[in-house]
C-alpha atoms as a PDB file:
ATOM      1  CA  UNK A   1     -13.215  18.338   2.364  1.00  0.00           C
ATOM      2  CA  UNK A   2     -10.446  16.720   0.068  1.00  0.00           C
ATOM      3  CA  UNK A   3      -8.049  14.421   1.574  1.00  0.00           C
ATOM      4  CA  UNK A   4      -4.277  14.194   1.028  1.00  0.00           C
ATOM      5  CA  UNK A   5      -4.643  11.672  -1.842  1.00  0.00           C
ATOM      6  CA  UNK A   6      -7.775  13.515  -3.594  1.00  0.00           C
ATOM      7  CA  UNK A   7      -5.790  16.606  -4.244  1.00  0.00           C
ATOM      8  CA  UNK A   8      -2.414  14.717  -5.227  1.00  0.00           C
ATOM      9  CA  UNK A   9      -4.785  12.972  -7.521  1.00  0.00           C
ATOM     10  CA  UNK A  10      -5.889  15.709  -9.252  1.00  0.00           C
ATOM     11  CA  UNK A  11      -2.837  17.515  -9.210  1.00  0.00           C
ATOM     12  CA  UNK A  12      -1.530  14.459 -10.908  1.00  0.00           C
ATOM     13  CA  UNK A  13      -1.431  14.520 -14.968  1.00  0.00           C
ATOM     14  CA  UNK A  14      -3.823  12.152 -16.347  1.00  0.00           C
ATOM     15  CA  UNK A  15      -4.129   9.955 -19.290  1.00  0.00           C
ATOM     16  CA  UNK A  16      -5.644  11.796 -22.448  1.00  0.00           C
ATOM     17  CA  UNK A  17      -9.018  10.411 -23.615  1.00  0.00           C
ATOM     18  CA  UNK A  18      -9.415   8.501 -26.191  1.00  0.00           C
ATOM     19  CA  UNK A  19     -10.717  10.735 -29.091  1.00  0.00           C
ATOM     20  CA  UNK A  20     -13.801   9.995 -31.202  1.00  0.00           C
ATOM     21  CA  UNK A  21     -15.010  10.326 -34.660  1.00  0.00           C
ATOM     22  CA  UNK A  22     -11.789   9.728 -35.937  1.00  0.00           C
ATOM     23  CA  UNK A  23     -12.306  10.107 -39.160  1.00  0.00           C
ATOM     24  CA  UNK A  24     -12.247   6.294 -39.873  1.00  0.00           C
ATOM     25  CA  UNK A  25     -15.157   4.327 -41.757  1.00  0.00           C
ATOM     26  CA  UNK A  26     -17.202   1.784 -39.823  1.00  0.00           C
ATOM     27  CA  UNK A  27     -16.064  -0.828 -42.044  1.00  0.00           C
ATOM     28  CA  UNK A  28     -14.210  -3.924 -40.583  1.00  0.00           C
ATOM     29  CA  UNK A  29     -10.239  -4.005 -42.013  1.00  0.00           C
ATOM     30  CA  UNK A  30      -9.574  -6.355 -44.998  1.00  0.00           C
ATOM     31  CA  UNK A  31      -8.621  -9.841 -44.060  1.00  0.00           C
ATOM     32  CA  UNK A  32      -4.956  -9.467 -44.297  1.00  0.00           C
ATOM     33  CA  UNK A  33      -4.673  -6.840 -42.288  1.00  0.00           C
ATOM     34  CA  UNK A  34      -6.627  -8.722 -39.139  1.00  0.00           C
ATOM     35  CA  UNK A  35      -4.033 -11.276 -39.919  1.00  0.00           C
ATOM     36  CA  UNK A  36      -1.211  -9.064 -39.350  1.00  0.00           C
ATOM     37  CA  UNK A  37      -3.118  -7.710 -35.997  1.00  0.00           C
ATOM     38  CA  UNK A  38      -1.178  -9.328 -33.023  1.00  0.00           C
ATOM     39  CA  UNK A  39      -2.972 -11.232 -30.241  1.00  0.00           C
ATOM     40  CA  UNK A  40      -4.154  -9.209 -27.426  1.00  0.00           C
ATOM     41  CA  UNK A  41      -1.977  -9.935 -24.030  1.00  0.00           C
ATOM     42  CA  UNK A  42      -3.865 -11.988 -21.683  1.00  0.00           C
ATOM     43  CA  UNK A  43      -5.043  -9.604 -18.365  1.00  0.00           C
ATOM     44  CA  UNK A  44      -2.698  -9.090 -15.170  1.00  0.00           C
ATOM     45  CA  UNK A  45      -3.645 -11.544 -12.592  1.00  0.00           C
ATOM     46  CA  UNK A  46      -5.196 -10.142  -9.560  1.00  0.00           C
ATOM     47  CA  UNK A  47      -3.041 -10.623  -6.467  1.00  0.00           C
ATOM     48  CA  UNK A  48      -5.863 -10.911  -3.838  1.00  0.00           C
ATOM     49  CA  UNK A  49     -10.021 -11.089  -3.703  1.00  0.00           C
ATOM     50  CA  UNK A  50     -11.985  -8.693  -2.518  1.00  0.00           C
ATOM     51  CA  UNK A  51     -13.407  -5.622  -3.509  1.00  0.00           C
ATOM     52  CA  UNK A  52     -11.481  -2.951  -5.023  1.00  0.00           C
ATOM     53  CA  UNK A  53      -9.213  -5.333  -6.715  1.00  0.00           C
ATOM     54  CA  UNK A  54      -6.350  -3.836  -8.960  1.00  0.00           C
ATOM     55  CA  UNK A  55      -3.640  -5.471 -10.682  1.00  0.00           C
ATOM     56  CA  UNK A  56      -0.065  -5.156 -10.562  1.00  0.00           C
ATOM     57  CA  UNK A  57       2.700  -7.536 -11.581  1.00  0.00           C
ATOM     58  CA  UNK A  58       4.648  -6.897  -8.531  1.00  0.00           C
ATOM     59  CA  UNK A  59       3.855  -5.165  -4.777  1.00  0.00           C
ATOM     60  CA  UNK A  60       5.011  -4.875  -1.483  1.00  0.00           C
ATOM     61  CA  UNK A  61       3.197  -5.007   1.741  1.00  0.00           C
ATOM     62  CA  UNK A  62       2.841  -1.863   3.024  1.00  0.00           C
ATOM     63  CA  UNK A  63       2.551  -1.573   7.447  1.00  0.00           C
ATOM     64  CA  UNK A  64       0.473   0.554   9.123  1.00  0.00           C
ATOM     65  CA  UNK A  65       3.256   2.644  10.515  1.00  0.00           C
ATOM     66  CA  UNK A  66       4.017   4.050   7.046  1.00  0.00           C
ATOM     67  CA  UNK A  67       1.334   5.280   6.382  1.00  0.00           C
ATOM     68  CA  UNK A  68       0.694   7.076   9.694  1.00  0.00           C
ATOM     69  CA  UNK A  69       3.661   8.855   9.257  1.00  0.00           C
ATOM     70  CA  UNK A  70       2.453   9.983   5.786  1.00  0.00           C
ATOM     71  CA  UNK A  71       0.314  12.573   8.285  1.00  0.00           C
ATOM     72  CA  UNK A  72       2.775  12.828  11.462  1.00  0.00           C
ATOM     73  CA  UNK A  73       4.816  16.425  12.021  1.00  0.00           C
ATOM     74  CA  UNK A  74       6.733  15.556  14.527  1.00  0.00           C
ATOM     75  CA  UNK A  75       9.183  13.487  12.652  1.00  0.00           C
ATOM     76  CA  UNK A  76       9.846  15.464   9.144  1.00  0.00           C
ATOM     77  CA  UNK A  77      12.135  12.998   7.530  1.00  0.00           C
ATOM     78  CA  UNK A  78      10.269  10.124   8.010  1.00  0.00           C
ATOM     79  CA  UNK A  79       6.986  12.157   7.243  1.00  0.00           C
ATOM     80  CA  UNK A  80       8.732  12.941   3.526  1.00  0.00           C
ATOM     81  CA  UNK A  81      10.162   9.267   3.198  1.00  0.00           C
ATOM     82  CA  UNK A  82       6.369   8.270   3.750  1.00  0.00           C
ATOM     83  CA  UNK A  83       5.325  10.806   1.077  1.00  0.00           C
ATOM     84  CA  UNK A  84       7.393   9.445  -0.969  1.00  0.00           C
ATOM     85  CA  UNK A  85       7.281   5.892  -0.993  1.00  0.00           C
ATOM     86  CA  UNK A  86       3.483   6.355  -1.299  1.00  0.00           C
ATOM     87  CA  UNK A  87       3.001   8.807  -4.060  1.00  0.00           C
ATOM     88  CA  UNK A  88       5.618   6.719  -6.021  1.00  0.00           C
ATOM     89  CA  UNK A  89       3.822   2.834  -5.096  1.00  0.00           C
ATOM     90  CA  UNK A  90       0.533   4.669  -6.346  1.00  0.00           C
ATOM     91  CA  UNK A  91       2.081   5.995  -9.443  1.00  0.00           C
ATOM     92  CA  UNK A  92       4.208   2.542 -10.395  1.00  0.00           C
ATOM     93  CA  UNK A  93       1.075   0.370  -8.811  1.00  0.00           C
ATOM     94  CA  UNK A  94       3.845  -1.213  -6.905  1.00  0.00           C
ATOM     95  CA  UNK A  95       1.973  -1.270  -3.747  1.00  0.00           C
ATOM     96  CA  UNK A  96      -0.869  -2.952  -1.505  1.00  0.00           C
ATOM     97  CA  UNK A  97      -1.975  -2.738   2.213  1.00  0.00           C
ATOM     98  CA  UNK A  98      -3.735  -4.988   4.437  1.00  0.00           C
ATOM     99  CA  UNK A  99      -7.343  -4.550   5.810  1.00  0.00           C
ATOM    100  CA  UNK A 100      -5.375  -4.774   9.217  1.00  0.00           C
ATOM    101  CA  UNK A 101      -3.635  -1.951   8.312  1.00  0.00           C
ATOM    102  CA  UNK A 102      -6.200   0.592   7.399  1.00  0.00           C
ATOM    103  CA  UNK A 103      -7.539  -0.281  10.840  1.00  0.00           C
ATOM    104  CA  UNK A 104      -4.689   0.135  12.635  1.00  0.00           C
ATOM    105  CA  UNK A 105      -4.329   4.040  10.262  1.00  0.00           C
ATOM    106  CA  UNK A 106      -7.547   5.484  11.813  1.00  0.00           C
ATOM    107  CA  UNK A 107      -6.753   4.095  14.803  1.00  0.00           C
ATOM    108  CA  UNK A 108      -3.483   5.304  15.130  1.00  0.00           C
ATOM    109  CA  UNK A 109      -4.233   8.662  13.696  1.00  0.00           C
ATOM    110  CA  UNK A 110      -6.975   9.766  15.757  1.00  0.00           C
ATOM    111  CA  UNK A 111      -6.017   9.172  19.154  1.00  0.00           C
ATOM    112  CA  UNK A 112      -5.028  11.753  21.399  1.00  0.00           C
ATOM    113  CA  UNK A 113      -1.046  12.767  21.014  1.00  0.00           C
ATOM    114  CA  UNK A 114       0.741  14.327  23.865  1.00  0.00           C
ATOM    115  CA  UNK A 115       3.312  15.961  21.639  1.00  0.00           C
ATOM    116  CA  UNK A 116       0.757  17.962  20.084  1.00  0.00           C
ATOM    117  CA  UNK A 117      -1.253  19.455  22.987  1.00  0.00           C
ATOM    118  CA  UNK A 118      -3.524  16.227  23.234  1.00  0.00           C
ATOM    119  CA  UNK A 119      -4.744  16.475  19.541  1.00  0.00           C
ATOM    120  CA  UNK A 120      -5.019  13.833  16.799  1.00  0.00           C
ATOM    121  CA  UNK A 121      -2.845  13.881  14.104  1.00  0.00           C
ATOM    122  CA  UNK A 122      -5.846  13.991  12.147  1.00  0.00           C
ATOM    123  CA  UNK A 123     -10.004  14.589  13.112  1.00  0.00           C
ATOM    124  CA  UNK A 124     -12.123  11.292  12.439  1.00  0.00           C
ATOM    125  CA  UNK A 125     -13.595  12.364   9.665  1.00  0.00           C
ATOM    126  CA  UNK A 126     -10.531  13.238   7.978  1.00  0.00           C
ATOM    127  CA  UNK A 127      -9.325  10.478   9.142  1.00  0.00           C
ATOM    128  CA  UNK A 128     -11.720   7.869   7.433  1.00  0.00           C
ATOM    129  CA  UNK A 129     -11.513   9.720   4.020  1.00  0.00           C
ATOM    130  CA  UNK A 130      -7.840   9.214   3.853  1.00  0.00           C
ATOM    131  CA  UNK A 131      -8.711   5.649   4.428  1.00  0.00           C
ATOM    132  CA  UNK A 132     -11.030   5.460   1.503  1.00  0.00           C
ATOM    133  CA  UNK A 133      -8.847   7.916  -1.110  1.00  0.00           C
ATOM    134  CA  UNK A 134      -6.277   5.090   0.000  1.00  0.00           C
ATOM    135  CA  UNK A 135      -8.417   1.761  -0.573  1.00  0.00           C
ATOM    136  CA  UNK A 136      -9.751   3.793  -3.878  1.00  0.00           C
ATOM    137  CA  UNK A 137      -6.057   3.826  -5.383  1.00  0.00           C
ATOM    138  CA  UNK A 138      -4.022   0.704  -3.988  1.00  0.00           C
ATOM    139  CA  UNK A 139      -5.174  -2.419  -3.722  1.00  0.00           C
ATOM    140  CA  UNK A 140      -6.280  -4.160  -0.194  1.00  0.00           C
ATOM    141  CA  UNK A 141      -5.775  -7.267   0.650  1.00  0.00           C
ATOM    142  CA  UNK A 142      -8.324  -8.561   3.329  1.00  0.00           C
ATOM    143  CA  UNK A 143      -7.826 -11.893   6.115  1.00  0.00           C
ATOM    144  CA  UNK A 144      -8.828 -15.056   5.532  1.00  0.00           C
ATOM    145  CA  UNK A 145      -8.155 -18.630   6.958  1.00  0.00           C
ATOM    146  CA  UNK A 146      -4.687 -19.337   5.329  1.00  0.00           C
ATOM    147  CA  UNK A 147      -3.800 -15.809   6.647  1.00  0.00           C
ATOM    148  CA  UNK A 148      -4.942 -16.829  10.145  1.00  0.00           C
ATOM    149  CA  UNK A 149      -3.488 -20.486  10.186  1.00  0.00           C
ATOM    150  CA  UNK A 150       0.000 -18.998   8.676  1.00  0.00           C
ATOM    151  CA  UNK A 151       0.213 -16.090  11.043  1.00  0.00           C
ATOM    152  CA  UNK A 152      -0.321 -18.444  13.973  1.00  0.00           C
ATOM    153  CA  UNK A 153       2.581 -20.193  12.613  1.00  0.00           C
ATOM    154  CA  UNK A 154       4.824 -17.387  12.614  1.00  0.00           C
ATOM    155  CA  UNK A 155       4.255 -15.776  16.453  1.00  0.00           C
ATOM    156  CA  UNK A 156       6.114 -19.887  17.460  1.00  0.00           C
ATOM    157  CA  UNK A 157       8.562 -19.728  14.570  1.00  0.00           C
ATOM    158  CA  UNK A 158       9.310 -15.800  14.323  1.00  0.00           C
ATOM    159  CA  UNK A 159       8.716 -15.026  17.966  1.00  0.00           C
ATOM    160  CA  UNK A 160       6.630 -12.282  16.413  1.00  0.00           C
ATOM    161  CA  UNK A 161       3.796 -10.266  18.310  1.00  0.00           C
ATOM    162  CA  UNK A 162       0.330 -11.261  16.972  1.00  0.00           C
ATOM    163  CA  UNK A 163      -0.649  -8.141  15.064  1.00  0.00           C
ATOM    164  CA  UNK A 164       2.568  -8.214  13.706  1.00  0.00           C
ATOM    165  CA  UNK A 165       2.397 -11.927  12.765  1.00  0.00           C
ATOM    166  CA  UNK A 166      -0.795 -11.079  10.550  1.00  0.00           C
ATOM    167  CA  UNK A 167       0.917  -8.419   8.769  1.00  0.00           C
ATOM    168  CA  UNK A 168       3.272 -10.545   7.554  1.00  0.00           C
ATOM    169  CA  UNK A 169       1.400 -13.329   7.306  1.00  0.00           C
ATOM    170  CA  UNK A 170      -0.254 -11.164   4.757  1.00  0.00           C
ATOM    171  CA  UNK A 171       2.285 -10.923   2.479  1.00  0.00           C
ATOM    172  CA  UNK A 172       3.616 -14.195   2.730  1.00  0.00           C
ATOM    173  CA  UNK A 173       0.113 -15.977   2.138  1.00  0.00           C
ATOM    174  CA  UNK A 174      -0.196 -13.528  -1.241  1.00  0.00           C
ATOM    175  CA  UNK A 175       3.268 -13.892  -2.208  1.00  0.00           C
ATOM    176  CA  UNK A 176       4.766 -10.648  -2.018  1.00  0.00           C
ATOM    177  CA  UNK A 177       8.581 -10.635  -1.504  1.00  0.00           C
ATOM    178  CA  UNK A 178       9.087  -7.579   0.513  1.00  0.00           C
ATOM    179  CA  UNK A 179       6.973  -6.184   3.613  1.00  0.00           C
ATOM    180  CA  UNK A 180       7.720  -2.247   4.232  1.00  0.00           C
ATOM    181  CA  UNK A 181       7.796  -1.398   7.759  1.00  0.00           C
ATOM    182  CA  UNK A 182      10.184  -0.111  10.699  1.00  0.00           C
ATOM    183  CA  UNK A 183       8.679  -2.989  13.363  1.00  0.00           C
ATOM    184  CA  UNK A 184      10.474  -5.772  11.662  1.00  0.00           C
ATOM    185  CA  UNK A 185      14.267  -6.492  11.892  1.00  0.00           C
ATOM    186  CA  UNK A 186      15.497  -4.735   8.517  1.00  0.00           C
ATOM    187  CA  UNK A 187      16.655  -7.387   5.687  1.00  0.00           C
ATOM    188  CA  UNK A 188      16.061 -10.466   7.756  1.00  0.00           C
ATOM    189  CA  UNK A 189      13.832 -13.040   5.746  1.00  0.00           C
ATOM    190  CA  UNK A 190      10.407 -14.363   7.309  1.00  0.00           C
ATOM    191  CA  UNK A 191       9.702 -17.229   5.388  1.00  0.00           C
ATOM    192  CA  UNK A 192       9.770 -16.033   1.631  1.00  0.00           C
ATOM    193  CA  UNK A 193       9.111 -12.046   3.052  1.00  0.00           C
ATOM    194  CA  UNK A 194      11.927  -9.586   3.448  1.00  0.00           C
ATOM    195  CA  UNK A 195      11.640  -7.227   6.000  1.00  0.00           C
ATOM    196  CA  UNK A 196      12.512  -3.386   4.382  1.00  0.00           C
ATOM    197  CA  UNK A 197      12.658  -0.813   7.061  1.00  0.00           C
ATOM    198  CA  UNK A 198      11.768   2.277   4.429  1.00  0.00           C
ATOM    199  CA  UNK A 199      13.526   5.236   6.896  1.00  0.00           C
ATOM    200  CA  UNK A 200      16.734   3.811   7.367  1.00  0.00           C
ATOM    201  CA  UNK A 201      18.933   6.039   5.557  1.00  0.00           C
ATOM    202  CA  UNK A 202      21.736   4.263   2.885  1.00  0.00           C
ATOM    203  CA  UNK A 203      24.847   3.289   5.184  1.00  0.00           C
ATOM    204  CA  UNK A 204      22.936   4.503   8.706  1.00  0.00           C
ATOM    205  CA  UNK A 205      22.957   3.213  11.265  1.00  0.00           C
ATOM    206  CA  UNK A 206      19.972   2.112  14.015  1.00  0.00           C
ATOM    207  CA  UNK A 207      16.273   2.895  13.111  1.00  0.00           C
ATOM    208  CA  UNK A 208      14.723   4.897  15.433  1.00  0.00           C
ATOM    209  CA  UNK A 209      11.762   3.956  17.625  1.00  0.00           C
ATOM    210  CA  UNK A 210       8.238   4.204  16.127  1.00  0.00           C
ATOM    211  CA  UNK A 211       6.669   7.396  17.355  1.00  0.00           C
ATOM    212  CA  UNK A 212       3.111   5.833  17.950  1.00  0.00           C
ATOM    213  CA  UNK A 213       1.340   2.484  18.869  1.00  0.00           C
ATOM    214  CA  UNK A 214      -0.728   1.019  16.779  1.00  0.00           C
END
């Protein structure tokens, strides 16, 4: 079965392949033209450990609830924001998620929904290959002690509910500027993190609840 991401992927255009046998001769280039050759760029640094590592110059933190409505019906405009901002933070490498996060996804997505006769917005199998199409194309960024120590920090400063505190914790232990999510209040700065609330429309006005707990 292909998830979401596996057929956008290949629906996607992809870079052309280098060719071979070019017609050039093994021999190495005469010495003044290696001395015109510029110096190769030094590599990207990696914004976080951990396996699946990419790197990107700049990212945002993206929260759980974004990507659940990447799958939820019952709220078209926010499911087509979702779309959006994650086909285009895929493309431009411009985004990351939290281990928290992918967690909080499969939780989020299977459970039972009222609205929809008592079904998941997706089956748990379905469910766990989005998760890995997602850690296979954006980076994840996974907890460790300075994440821990710093979120405990912000539930006294921020007044901010524990799960929440390690979210942005996240981000501001890694550096990113902005967090993407609707469960922060939208533009306020948390330490060096600004909160971006991704569905409120240009000029709107309130957000509107979140249509799931994580």
């Amino acid at each position: 079965m292909a998830s979401a991401w596996s057929r956008r992927a290949s629906a996607s255009p992809r870079r052309s392949a280098r060719k071979s046998g070019c017609g050039c001769s093994g021999r190495p280039p005469p010495a003044s033209a290696r001395a015109r050759r510029k110096p190769r760029s030094p590599p990207r640094r990696a914004i976080a450990a951990g396996p699946g590592r990419s790197y990107t110059p700049v990212a945002s933190l993206v929260d759980t609830n974004v990507l659940v409505y990447r799958f939820d019906p019952r709220d078209p405009a926010k499911q087509r924001r979702a779309t959006a901002l994650l086909e285009q933070g895929v493309a431009a490498q411009s985004i990351v998620v939290a281990h928290q996060s992918l967690l909080e996804f499969v939780a989020a997505v299977t459970r039972p929904q009222r609205a929809l006769g008592g079904e998941p917005l997706l089956p748990l199998p379905q469910a766990l290959l989005e998760a890995e199409d997602l850690m296979a194309q954006i980076n994840v960024l996974y907890p460790s002690r300075d994440v821990l120590v710093t979120a405990m920090r912000g539930t006294a400063a921020y007044g901010l509910a524990w799960f929440d505190a390690q979210i942005w914790a996240v981000a501001e232990v890694h550096g990113l500027g902005e967090l993407l999510s609707e469960d922060f209040q939208h533009g306020r700065h948390y330490g060096r993190v600004r909160a971006v609330n991704p569905f409120i429309e240009p000029g709107g006005v309130h957000e509107l609840p979140a249509l799931y707990e994580a």
